[in-house]
PDB file of N, CA and C in Angstrom:
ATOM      1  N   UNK A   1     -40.114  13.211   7.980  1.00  0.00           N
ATOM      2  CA  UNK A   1     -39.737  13.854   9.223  1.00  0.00           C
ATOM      3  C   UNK A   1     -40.997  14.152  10.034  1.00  0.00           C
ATOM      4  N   UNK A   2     -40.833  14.022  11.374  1.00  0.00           N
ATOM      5  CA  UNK A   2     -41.951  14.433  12.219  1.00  0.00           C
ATOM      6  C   UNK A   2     -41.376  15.905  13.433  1.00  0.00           C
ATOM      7  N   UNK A   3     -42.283  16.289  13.521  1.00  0.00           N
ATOM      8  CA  UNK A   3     -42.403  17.437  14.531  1.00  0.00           C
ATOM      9  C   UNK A   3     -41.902  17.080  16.051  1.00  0.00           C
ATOM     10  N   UNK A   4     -42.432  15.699  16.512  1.00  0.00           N
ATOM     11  CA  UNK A   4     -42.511  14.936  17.549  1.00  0.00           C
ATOM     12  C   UNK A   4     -41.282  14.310  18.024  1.00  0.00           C
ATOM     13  N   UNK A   5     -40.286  14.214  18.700  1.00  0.00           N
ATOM     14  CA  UNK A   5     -39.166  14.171  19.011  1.00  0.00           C
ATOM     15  C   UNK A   5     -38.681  12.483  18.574  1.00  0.00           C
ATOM     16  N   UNK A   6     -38.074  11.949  18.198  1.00  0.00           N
ATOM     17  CA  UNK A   6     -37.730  10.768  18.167  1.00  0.00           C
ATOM     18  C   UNK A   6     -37.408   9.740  19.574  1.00  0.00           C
ATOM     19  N   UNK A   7     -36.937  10.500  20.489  1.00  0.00           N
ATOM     20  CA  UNK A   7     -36.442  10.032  21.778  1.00  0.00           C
ATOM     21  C   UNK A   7     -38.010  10.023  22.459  1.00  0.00           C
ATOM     22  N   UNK A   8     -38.682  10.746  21.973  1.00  0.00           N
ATOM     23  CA  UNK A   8     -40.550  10.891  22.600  1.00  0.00           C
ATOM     24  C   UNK A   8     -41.185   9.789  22.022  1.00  0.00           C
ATOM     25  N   UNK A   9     -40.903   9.964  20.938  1.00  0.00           N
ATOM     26  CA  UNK A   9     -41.657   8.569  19.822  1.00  0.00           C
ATOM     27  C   UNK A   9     -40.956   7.177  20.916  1.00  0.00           C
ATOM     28  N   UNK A  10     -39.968   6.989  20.613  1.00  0.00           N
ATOM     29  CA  UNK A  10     -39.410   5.823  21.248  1.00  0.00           C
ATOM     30  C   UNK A  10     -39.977   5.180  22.781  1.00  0.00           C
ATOM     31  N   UNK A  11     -39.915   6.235  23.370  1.00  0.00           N
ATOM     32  CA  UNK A  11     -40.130   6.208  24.816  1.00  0.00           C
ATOM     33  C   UNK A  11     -41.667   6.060  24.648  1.00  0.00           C
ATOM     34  N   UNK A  12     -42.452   6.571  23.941  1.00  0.00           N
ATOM     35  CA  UNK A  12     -43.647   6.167  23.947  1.00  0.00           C
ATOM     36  C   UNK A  12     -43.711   4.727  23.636  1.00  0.00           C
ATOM     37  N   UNK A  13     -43.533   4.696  22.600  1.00  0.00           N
ATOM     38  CA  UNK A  13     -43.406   3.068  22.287  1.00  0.00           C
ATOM     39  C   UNK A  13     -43.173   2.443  23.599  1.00  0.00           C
ATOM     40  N   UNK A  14     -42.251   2.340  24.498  1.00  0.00           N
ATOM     41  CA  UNK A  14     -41.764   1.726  25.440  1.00  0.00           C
ATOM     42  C   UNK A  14     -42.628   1.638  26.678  1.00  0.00           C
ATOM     43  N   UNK A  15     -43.425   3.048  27.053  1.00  0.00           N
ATOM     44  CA  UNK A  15     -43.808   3.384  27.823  1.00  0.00           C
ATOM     45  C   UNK A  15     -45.460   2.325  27.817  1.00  0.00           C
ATOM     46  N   UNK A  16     -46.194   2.632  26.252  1.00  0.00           N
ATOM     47  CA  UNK A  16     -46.864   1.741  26.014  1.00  0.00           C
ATOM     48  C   UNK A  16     -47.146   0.618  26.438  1.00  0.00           C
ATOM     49  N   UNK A  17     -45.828   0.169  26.532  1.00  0.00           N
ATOM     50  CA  UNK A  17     -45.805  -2.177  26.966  1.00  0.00           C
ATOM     51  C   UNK A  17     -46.167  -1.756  28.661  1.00  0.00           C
ATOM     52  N   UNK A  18     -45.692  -1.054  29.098  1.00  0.00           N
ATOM     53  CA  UNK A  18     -45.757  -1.029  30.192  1.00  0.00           C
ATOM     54  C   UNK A  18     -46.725  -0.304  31.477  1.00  0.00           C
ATOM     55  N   UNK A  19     -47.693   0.333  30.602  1.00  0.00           N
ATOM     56  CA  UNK A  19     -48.649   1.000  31.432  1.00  0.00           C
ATOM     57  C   UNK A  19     -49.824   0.507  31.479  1.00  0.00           C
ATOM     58  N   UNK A  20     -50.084   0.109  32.491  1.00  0.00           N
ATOM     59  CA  UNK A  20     -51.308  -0.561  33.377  1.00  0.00           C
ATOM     60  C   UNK A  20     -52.070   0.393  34.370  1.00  0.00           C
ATOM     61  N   UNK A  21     -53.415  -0.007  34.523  1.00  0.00           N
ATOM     62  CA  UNK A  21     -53.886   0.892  35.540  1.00  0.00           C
ATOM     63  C   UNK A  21     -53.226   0.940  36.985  1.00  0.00           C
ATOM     64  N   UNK A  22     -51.876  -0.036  37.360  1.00  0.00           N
ATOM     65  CA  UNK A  22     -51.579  -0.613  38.558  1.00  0.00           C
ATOM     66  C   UNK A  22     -50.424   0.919  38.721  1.00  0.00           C
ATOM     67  N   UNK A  23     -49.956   0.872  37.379  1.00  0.00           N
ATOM     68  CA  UNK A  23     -48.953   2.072  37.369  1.00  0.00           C
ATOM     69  C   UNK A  23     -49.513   3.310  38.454  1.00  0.00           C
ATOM     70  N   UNK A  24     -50.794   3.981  38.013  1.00  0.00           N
ATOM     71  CA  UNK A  24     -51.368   4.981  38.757  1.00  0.00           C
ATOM     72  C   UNK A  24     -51.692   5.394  40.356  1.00  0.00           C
ATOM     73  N   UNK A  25     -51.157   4.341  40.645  1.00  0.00           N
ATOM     74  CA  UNK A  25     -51.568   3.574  41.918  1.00  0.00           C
ATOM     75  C   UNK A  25     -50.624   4.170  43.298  1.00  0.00           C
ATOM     76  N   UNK A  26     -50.667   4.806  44.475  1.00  0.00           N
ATOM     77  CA  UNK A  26     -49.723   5.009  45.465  1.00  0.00           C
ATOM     78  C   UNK A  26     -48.768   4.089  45.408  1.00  0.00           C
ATOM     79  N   UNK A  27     -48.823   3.027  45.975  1.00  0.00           N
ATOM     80  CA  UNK A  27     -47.977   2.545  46.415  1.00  0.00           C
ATOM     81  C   UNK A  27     -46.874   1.156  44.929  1.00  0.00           C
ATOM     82  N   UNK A  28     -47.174   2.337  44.067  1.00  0.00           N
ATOM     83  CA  UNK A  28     -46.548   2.183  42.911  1.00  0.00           C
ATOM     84  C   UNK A  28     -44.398   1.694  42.919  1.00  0.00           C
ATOM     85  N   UNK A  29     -43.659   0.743  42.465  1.00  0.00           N
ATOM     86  CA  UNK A  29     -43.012   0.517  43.300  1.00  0.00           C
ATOM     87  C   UNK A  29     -41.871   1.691  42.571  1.00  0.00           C
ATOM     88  N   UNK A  30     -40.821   1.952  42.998  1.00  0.00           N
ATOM     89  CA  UNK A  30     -39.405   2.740  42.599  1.00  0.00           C
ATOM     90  C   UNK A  30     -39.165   2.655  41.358  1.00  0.00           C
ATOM     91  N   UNK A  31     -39.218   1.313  40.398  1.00  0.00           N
ATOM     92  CA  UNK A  31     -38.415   0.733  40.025  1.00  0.00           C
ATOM     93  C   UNK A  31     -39.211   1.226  38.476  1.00  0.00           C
ATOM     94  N   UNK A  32     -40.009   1.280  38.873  1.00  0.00           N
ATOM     95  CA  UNK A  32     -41.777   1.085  37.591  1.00  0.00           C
ATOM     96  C   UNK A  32     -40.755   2.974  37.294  1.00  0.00           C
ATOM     97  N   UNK A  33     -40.927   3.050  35.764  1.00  0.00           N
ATOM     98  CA  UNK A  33     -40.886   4.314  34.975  1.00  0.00           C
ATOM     99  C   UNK A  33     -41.949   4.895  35.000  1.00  0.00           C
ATOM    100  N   UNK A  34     -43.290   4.647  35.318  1.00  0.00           N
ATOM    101  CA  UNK A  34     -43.970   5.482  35.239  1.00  0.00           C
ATOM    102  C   UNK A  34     -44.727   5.861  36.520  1.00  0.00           C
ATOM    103  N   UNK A  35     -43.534   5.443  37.633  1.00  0.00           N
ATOM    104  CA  UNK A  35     -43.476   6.278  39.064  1.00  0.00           C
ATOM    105  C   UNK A  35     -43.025   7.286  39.218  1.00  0.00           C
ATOM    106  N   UNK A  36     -42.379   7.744  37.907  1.00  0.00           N
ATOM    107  CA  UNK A  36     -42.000   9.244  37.580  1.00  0.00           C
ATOM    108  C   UNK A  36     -43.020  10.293  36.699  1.00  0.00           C
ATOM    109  N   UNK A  37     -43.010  11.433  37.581  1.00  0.00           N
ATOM    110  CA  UNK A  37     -44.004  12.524  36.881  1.00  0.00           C
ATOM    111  C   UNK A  37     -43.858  12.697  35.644  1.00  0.00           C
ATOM    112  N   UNK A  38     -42.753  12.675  34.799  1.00  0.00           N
ATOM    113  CA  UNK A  38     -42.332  13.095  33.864  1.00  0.00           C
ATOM    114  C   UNK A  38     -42.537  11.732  32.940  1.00  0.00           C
ATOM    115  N   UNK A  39     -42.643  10.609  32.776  1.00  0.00           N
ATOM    116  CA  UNK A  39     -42.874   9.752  32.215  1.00  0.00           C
ATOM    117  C   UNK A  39     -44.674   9.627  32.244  1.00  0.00           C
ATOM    118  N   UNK A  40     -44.972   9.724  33.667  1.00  0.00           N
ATOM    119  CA  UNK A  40     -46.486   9.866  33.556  1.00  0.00           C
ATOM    120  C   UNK A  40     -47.038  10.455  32.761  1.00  0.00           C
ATOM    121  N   UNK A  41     -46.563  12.250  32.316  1.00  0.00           N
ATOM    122  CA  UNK A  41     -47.102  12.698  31.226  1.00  0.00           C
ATOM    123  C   UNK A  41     -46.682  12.039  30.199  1.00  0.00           C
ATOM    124  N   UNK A  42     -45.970  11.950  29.651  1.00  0.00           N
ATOM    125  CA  UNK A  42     -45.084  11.253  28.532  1.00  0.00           C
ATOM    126  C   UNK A  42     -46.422   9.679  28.029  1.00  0.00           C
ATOM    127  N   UNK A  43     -46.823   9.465  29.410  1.00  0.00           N
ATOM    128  CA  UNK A  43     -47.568   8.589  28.898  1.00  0.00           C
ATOM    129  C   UNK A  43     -48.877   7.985  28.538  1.00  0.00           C
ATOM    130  N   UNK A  44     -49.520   9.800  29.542  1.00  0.00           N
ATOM    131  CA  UNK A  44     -50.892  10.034  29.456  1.00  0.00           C
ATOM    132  C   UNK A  44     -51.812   9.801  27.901  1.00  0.00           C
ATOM    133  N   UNK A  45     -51.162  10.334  27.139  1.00  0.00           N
ATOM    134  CA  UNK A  45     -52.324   9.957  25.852  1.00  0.00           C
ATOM    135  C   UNK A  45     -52.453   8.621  25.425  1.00  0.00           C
ATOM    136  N   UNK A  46     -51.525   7.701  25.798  1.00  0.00           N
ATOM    137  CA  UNK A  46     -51.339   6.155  25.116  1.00  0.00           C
ATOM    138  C   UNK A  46     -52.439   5.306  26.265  1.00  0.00           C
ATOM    139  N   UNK A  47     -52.808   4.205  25.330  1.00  0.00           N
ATOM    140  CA  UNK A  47     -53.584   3.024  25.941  1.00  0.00           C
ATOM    141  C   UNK A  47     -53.159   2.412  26.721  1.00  0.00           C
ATOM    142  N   UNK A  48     -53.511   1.737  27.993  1.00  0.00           N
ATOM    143  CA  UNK A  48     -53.367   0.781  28.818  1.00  0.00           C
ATOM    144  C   UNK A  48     -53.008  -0.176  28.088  1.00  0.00           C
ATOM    145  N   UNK A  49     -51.492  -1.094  28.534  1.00  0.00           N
ATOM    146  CA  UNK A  49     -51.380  -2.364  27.831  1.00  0.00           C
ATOM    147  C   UNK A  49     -52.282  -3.166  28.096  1.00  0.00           C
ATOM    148  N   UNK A  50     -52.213  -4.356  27.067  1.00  0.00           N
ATOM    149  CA  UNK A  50     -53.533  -5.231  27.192  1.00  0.00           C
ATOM    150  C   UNK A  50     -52.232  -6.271  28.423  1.00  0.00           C
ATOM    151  N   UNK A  51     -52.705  -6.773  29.374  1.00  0.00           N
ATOM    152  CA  UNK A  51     -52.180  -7.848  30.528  1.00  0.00           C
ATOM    153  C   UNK A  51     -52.932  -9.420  30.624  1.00  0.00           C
ATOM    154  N   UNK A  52     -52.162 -10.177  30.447  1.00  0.00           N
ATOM    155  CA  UNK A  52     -53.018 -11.196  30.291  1.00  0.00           C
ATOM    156  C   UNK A  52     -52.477 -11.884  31.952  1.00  0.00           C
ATOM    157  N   UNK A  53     -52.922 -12.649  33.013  1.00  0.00           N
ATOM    158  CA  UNK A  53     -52.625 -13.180  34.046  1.00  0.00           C
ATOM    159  C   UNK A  53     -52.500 -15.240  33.109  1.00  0.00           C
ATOM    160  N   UNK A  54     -51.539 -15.605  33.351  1.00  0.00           N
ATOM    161  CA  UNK A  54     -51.670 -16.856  33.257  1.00  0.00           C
ATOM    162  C   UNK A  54     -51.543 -17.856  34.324  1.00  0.00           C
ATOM    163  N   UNK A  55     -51.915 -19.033  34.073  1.00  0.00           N
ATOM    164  CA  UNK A  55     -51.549 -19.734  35.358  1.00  0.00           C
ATOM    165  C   UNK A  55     -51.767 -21.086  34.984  1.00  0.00           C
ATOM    166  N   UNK A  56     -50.760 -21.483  35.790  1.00  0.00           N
ATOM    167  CA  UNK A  56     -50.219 -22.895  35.624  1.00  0.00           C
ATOM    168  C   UNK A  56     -51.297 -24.113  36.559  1.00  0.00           C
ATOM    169  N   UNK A  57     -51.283 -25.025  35.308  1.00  0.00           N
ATOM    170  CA  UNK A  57     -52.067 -25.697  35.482  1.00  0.00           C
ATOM    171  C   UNK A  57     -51.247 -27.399  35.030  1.00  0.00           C
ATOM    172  N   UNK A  58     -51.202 -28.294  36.495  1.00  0.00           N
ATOM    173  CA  UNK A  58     -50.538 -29.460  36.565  1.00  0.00           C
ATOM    174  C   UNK A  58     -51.526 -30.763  35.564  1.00  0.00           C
ATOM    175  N   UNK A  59     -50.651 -31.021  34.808  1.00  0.00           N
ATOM    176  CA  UNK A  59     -51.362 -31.971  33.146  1.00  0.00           C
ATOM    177  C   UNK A  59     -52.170 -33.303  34.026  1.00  0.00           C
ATOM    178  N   UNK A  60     -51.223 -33.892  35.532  1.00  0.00           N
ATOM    179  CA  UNK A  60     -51.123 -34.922  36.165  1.00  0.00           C
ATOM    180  C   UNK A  60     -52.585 -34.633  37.090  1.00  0.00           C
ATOM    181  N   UNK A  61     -52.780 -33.590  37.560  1.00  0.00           N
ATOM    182  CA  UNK A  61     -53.745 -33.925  38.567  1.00  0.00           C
ATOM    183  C   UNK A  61     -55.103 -32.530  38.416  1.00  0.00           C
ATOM    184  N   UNK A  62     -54.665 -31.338  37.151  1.00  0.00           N
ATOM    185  CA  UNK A  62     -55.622 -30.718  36.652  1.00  0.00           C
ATOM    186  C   UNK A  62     -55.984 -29.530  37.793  1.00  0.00           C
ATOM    187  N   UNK A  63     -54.757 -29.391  38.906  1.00  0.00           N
ATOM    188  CA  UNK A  63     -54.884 -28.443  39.665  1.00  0.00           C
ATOM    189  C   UNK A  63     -54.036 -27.602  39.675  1.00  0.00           C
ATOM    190  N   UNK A  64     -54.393 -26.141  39.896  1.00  0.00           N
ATOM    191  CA  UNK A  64     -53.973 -25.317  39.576  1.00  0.00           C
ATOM    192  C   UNK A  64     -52.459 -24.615  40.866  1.00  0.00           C
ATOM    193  N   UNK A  65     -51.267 -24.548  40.247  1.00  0.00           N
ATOM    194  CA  UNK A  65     -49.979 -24.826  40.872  1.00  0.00           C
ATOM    195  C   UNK A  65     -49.725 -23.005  41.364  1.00  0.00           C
ATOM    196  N   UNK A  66     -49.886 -22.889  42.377  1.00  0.00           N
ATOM    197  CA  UNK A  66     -49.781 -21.925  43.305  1.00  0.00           C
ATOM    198  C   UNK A  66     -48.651 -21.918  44.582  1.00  0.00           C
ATOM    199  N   UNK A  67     -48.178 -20.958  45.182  1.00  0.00           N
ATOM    200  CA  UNK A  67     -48.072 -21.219  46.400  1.00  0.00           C
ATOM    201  C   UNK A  67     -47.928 -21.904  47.354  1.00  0.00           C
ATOM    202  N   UNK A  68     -49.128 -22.396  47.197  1.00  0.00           N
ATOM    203  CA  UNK A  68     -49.944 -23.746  48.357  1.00  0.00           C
ATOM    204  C   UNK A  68     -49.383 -25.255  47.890  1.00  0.00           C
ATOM    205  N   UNK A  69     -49.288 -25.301  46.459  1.00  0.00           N
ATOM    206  CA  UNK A  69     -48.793 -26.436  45.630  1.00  0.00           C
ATOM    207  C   UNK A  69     -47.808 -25.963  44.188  1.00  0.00           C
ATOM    208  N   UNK A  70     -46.818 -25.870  44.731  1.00  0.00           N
ATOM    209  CA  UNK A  70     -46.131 -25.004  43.834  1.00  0.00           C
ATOM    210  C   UNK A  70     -45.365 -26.354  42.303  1.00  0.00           C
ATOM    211  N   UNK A  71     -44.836 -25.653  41.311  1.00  0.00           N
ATOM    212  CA  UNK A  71     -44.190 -26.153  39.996  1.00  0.00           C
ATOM    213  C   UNK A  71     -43.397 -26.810  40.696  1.00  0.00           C
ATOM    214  N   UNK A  72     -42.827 -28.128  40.103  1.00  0.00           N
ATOM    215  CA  UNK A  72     -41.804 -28.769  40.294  1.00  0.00           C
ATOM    216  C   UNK A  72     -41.033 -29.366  38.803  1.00  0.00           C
ATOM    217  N   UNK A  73     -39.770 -29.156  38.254  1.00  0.00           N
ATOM    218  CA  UNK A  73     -39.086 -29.541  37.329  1.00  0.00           C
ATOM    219  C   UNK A  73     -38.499 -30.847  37.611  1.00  0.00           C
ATOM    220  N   UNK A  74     -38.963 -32.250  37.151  1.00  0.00           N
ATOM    221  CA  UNK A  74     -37.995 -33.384  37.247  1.00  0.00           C
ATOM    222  C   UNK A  74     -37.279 -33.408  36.018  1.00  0.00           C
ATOM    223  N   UNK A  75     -36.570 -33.894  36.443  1.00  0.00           N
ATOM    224  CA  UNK A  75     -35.248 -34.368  34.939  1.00  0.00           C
ATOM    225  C   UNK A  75     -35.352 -34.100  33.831  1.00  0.00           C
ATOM    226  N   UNK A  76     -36.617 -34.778  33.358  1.00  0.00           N
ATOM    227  CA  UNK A  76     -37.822 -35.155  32.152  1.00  0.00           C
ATOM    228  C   UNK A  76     -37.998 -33.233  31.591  1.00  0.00           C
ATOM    229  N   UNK A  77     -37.890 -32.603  32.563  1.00  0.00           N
ATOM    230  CA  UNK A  77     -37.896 -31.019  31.723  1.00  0.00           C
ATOM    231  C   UNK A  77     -39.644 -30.532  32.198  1.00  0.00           C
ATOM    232  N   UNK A  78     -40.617 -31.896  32.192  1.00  0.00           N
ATOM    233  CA  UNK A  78     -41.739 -31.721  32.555  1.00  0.00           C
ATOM    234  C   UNK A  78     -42.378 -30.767  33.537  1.00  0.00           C
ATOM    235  N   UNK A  79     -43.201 -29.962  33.786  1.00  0.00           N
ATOM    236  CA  UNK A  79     -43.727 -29.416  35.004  1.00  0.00           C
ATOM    237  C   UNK A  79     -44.715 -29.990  35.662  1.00  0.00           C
ATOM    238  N   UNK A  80     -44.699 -30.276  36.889  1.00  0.00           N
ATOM    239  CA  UNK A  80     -45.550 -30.667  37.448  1.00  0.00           C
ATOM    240  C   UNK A  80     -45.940 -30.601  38.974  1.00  0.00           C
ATOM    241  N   UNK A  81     -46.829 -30.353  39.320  1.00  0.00           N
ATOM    242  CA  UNK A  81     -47.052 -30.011  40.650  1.00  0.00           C
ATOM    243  C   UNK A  81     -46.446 -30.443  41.966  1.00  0.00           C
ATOM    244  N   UNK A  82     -46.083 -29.990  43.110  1.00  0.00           N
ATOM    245  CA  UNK A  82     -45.791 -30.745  44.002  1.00  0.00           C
ATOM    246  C   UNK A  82     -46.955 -31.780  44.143  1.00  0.00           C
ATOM    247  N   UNK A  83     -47.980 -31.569  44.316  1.00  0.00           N
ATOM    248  CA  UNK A  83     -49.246 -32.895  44.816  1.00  0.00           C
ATOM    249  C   UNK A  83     -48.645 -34.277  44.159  1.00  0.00           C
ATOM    250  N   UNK A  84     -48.887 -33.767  42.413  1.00  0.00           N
ATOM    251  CA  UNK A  84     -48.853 -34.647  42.151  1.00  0.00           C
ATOM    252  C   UNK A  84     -47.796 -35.201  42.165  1.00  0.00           C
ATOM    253  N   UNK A  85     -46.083 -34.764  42.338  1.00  0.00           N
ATOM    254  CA  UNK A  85     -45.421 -35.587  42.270  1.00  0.00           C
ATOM    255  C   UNK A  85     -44.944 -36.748  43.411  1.00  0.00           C
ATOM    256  N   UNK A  86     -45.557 -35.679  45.012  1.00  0.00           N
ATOM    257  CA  UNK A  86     -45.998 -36.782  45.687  1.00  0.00           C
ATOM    258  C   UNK A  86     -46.645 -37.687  46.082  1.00  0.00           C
ATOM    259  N   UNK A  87     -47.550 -37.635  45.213  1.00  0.00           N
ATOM    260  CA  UNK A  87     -48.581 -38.986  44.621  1.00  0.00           C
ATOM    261  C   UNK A  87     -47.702 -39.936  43.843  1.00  0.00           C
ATOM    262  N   UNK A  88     -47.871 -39.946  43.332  1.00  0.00           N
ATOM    263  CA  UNK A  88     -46.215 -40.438  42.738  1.00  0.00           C
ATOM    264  C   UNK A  88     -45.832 -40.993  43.136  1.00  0.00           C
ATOM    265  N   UNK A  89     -44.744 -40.503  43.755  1.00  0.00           N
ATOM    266  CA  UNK A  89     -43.618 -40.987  45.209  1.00  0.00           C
ATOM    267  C   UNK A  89     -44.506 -41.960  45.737  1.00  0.00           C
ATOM    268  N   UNK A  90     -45.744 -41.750  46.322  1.00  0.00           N
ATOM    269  CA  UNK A  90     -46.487 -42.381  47.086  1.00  0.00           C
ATOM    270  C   UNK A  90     -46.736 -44.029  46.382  1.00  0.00           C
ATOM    271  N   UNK A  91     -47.057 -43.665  45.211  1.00  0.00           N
ATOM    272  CA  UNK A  91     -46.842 -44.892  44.494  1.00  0.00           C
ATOM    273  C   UNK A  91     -46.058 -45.538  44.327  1.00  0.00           C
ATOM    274  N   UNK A  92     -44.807 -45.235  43.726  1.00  0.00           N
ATOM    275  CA  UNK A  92     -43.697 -46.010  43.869  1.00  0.00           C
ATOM    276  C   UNK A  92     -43.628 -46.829  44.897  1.00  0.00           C
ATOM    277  N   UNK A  93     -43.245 -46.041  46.159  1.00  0.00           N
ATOM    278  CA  UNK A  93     -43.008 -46.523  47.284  1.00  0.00           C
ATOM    279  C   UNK A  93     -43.574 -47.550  48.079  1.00  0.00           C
ATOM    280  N   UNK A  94     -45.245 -47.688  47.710  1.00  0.00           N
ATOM    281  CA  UNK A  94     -46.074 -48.825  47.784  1.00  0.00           C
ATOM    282  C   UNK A  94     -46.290 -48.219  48.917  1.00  0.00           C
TER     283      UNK A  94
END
């Protein structure tokens, strides 16, 4: 048995995955739990999750698929960039 509430334990746990330095932030959005005061404490003694940023990177042309050149799914299940799949096209087409 612990002293420490079980519903506290839990919520810590939870609170954990999810606290980033972005949390602390004004313009923090509604939706985020720890835009609430009461979760904020709740979550003050625990570590910053570790966040990894990934990013997609097209196998076909080795550039990185953003925005500007966004993922494209053909049939094949494959990902691959818009560029390259209109390179491609471009080929085919002669």
């Amino acid at each position: 048995m612990t002293f420490e509430s079980l519903l506290n334990i839990f919520l810590q746990a939870g609170l954990s995955a999810l606290k980033t330095p972005f949390c602390y932030e004004d313009d923090c959005t509604k939706e985020d739990p720890l835009s609430q005061e009461l979760f904020r404490k709740l979550a003050m003694p625990l570590p910053l999750s570790k966040q990894h940023h990934s990013k997609l990177v097209c196998y076909i042309t080795n550039d990185l698929m953003d925005t500007e050149n966004p993922p494209l799914v053909p049939p094949n299940g494959y990902v691959y960039s818009t560029k390259a799949m209109e390179e491609m096209a471009r080929k085919i087409m002669g």
